[in-house]
C-alpha atoms as a PDB file:
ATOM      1  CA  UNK A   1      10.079 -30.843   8.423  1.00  0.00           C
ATOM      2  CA  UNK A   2       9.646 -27.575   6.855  1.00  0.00           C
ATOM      3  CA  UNK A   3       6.488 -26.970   7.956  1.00  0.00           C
ATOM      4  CA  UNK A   4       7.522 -27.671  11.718  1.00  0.00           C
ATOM      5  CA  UNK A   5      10.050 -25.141  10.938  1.00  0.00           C
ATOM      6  CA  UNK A   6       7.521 -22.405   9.420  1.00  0.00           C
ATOM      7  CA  UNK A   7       5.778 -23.115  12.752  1.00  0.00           C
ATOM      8  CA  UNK A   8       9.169 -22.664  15.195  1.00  0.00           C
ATOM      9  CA  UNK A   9       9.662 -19.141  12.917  1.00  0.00           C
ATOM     10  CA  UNK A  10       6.006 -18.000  13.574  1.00  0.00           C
ATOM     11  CA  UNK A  11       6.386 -18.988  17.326  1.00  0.00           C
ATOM     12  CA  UNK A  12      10.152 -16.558  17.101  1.00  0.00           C
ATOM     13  CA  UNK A  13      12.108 -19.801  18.040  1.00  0.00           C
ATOM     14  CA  UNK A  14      14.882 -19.034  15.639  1.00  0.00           C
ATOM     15  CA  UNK A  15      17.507 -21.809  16.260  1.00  0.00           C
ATOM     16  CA  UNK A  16      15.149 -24.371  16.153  1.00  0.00           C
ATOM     17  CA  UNK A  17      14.095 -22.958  13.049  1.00  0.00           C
ATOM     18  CA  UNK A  18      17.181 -22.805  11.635  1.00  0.00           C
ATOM     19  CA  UNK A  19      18.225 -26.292  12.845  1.00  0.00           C
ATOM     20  CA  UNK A  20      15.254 -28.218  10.572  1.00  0.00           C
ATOM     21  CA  UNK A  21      15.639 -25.495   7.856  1.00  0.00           C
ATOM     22  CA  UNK A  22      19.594 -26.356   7.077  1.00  0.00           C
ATOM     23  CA  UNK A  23      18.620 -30.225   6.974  1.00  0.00           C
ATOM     24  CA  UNK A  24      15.519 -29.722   4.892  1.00  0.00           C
ATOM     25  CA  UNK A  25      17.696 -27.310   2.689  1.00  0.00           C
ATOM     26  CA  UNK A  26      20.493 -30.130   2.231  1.00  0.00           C
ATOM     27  CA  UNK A  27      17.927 -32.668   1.543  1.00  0.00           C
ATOM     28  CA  UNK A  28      16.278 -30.976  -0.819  1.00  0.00           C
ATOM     29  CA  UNK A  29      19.541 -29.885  -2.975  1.00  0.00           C
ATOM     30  CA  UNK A  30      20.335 -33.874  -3.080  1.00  0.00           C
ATOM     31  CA  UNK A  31      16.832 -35.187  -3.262  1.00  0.00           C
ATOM     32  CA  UNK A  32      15.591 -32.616  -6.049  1.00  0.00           C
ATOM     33  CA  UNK A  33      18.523 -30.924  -7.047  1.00  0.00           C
ATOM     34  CA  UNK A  34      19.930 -27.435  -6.182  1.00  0.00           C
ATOM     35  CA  UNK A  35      17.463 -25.498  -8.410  1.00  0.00           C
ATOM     36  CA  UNK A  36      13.958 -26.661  -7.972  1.00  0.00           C
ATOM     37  CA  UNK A  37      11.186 -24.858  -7.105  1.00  0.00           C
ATOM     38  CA  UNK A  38      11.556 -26.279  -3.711  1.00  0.00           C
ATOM     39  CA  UNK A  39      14.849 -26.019  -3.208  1.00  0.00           C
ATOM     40  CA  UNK A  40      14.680 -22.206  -3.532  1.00  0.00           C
ATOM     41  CA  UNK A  41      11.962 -22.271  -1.302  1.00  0.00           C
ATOM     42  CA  UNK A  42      13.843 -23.883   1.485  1.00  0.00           C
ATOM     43  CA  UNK A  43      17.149 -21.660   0.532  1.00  0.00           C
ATOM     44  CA  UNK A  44      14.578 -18.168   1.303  1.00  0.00           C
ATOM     45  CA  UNK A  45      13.176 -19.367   4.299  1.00  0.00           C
ATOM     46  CA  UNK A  46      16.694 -20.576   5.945  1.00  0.00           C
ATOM     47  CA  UNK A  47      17.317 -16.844   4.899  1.00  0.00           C
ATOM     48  CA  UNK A  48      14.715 -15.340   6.005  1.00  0.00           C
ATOM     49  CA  UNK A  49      15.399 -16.831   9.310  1.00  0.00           C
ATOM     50  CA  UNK A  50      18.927 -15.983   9.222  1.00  0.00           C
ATOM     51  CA  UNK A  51      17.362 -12.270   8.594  1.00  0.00           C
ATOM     52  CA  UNK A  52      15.450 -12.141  11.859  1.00  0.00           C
ATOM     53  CA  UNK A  53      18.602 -13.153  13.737  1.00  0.00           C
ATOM     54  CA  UNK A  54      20.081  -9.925  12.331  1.00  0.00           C
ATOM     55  CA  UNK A  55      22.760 -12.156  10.414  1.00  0.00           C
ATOM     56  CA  UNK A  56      22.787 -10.143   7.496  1.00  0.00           C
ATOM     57  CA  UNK A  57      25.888 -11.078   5.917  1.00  0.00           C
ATOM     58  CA  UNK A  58      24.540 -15.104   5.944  1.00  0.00           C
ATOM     59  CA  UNK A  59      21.066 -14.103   4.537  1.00  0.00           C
ATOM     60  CA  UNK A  60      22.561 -11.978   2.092  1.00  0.00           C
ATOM     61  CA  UNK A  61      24.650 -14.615   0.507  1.00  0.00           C
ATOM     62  CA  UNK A  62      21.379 -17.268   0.389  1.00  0.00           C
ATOM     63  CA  UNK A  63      19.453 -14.432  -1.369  1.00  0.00           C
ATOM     64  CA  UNK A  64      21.676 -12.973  -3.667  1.00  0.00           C
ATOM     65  CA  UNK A  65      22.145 -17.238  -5.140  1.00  0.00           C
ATOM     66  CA  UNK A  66      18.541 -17.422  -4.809  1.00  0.00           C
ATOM     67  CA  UNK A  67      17.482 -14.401  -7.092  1.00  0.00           C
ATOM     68  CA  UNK A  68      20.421 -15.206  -9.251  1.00  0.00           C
ATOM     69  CA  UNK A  69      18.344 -19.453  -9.795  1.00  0.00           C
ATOM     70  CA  UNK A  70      15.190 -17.577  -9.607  1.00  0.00           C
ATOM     71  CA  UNK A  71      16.241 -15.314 -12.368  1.00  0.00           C
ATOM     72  CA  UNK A  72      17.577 -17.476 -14.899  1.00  0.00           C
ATOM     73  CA  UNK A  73      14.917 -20.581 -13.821  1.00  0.00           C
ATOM     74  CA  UNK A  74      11.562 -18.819 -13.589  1.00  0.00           C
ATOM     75  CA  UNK A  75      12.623 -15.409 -15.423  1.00  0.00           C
ATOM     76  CA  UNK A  76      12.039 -11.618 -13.661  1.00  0.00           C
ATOM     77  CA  UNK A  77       8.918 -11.258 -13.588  1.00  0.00           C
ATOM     78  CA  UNK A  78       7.887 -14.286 -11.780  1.00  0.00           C
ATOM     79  CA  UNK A  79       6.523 -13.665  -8.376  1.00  0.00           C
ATOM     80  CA  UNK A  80       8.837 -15.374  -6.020  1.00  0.00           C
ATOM     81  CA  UNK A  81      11.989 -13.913  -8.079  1.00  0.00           C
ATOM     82  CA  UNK A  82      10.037 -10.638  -6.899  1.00  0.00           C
ATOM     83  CA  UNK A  83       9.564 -12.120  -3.575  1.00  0.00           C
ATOM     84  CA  UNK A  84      13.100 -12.349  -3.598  1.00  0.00           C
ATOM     85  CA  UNK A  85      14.201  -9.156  -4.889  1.00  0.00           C
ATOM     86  CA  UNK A  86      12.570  -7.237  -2.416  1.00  0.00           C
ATOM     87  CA  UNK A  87      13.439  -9.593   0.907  1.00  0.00           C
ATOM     88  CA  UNK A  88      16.960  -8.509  -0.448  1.00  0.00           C
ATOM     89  CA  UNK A  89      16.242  -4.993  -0.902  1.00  0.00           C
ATOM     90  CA  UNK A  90      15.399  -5.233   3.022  1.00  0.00           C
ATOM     91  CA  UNK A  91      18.677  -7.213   3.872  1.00  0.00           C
ATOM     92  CA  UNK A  92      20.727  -4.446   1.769  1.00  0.00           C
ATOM     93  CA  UNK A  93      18.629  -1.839   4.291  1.00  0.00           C
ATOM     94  CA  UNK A  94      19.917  -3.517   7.314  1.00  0.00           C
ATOM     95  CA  UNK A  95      23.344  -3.766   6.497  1.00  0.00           C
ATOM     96  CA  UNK A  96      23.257   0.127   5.549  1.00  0.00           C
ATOM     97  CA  UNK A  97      23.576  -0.084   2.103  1.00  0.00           C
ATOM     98  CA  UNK A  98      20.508   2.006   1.130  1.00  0.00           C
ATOM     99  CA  UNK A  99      21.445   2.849  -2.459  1.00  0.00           C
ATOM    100  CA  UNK A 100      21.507  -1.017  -3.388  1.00  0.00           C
ATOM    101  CA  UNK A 101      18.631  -1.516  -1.578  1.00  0.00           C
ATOM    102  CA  UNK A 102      16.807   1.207  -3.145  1.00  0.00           C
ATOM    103  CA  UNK A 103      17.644   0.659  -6.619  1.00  0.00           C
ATOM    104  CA  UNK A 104      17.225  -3.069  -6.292  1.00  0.00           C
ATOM    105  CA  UNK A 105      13.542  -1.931  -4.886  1.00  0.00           C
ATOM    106  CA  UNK A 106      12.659   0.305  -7.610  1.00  0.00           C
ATOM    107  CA  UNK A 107      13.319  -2.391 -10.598  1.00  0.00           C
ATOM    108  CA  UNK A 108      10.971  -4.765  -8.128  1.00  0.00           C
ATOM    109  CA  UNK A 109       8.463  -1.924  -8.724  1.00  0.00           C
ATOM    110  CA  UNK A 110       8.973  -1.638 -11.871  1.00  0.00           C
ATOM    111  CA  UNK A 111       8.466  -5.256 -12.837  1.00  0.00           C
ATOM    112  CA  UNK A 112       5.594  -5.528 -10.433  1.00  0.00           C
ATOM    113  CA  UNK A 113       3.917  -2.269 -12.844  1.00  0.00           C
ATOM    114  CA  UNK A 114       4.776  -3.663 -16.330  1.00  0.00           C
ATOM    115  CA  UNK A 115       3.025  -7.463 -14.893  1.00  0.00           C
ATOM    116  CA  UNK A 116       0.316  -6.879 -12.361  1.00  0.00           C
ATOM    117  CA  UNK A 117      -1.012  -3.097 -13.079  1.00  0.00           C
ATOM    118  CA  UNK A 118      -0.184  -0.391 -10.695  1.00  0.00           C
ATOM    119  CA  UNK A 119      -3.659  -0.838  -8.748  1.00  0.00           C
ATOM    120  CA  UNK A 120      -2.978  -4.542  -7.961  1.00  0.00           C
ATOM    121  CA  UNK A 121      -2.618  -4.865  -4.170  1.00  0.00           C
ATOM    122  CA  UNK A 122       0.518  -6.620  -4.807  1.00  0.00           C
ATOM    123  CA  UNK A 123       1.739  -3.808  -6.828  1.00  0.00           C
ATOM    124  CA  UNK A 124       0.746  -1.191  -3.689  1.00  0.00           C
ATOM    125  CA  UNK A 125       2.361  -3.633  -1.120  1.00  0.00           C
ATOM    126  CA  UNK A 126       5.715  -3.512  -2.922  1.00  0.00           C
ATOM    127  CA  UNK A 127       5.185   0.282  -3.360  1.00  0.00           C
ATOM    128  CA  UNK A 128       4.986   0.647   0.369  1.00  0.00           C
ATOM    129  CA  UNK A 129       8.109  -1.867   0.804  1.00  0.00           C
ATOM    130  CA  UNK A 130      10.205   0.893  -1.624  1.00  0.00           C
ATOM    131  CA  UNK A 131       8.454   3.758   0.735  1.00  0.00           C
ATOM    132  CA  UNK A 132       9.763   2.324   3.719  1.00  0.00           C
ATOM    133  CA  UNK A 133      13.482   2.080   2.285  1.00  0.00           C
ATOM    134  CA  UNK A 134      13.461   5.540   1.889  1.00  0.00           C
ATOM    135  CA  UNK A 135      15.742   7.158   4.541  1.00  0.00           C
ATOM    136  CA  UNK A 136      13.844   9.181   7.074  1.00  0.00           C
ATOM    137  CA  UNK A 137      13.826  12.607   6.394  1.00  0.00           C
ATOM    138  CA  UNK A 138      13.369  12.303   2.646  1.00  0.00           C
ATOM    139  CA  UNK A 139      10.434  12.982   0.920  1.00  0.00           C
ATOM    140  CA  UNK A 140       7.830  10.096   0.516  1.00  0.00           C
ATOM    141  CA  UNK A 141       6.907   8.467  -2.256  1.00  0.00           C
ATOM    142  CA  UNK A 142       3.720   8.903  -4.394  1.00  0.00           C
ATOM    143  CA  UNK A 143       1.518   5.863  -5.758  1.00  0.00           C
ATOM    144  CA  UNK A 144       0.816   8.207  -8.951  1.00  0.00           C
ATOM    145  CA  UNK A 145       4.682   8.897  -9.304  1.00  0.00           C
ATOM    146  CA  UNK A 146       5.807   5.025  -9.010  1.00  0.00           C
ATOM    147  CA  UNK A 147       3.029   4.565 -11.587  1.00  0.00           C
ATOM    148  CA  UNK A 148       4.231   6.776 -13.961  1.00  0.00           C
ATOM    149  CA  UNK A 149       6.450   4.923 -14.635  1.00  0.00           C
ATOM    150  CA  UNK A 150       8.586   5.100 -11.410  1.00  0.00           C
ATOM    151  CA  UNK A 151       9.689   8.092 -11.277  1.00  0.00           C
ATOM    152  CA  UNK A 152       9.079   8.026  -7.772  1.00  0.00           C
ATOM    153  CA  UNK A 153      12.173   9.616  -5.482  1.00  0.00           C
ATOM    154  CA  UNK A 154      13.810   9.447  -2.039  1.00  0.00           C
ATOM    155  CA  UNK A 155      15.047  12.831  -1.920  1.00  0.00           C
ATOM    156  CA  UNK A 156      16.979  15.465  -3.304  1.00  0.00           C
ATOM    157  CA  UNK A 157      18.671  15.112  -6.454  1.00  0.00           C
ATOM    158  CA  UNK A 158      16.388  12.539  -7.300  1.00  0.00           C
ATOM    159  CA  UNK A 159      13.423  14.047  -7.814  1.00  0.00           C
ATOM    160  CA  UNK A 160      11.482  13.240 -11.871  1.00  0.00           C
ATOM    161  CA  UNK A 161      11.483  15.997 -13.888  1.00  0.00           C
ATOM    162  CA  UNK A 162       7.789  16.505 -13.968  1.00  0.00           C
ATOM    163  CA  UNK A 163       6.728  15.348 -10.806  1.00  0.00           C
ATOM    164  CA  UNK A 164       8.726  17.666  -8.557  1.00  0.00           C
ATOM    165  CA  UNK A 165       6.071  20.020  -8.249  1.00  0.00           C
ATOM    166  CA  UNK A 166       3.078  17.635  -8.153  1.00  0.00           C
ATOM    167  CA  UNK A 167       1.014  16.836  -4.739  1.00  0.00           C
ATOM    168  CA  UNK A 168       0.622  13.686  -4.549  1.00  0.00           C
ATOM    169  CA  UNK A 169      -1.165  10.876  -2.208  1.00  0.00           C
ATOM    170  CA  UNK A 170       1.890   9.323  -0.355  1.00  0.00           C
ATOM    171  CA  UNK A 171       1.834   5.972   0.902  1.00  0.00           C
ATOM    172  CA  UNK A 172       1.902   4.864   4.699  1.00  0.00           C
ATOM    173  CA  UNK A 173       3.959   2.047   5.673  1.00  0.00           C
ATOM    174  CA  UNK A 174       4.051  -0.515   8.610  1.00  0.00           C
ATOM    175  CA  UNK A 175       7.854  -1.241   9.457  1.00  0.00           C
ATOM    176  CA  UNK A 176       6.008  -4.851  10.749  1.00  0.00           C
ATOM    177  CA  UNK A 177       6.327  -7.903   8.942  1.00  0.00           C
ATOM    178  CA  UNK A 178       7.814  -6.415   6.012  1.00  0.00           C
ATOM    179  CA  UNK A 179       9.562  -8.783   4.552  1.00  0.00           C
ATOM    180  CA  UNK A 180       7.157 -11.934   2.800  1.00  0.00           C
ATOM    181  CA  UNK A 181       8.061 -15.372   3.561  1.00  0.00           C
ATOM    182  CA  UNK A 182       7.518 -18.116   1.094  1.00  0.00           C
ATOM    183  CA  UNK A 183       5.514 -20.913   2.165  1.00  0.00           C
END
């Protein structure tokens, strides 16, 4: 069921997405109880579905329970409560709240830094998820300032007190596909 639902997302056939993943959400909860591994699996991709039907508010409220499970279950630093974090981050963006989604964003970062190493291409796709929540118009953020250890900026008033004069390599972004789906 949920992997005829992955398929129906892939193919952009939202409601028939959703349909399978709201069953195979409430089976799950009953079957394995509300916070198992798969469970929160099926919880992020019925919200990442409800995110690319621009319902914000409904994805919101599946994310913020899921990184609140994810948190206490499988701790910060696990990679899907990252996964999480930053699918949120990009929820907060679309509903305007750019602070949240920012700050939310940076700890992501950080966390990503203190377990994977700032060279890990985990660590750098994350990086340009933060870069692409900056508003446009602000200045971009550097790899070497989010590695140091993120004092990376969006702007004025923000900028790290040793960094502010530093050129450094910023990081392109594609707006496509940015948020990662769990599987």
């Amino acid at each position: 069921m949920n992997n005829l639902a992955l398929a129906y997302q892939e193919q952009g056939r939202w409601d028939e997405a959703e349909k399978l993943q709201v069953q195979n959400l409430e089976i799950r909860k009953r079957v394995s109880g509300p916070e198992h591994p798969a469970t929160l699996t099926s919880m992020g991709n019925l919200a990442s579905t409800y995110w690319n039907q621009g319902r914000w508010d409904e994805a919101e409220k599946l994310e913020v329970q899921n990184l609140e499970i994810r948190k206490r279950v499988s701790g910060p630093e696990h990679p899907e409560t990252l996964t999480g974090m930053s699918n949120l981050a990009f929820t907060y963006r679309d509903q305007g709240r750019h602070a949240e989604a920012g700050a939310l964003m940076k700890d992501c970062v950080a966390l990503q830094i203190q377990k994977l190493g700032e060279d890990h291409p985990d660590t750098q796709n994350i990086v340009q998820h933060l870069q692409s929540l900056c508003p446009q118009g602000l200045k971009p953020l550097s790899r070497i300032a989010v590695a140091r250890p993120l004092r990376a900026w969006c702007g004025a008033g923000h900028a790290p007190e040793e960094d502010q004069d530093e050129e450094a390599e910023s990081i392109t972004t594609d707006d496509d596909n940015e948020r990662d789906s769990i599987e």
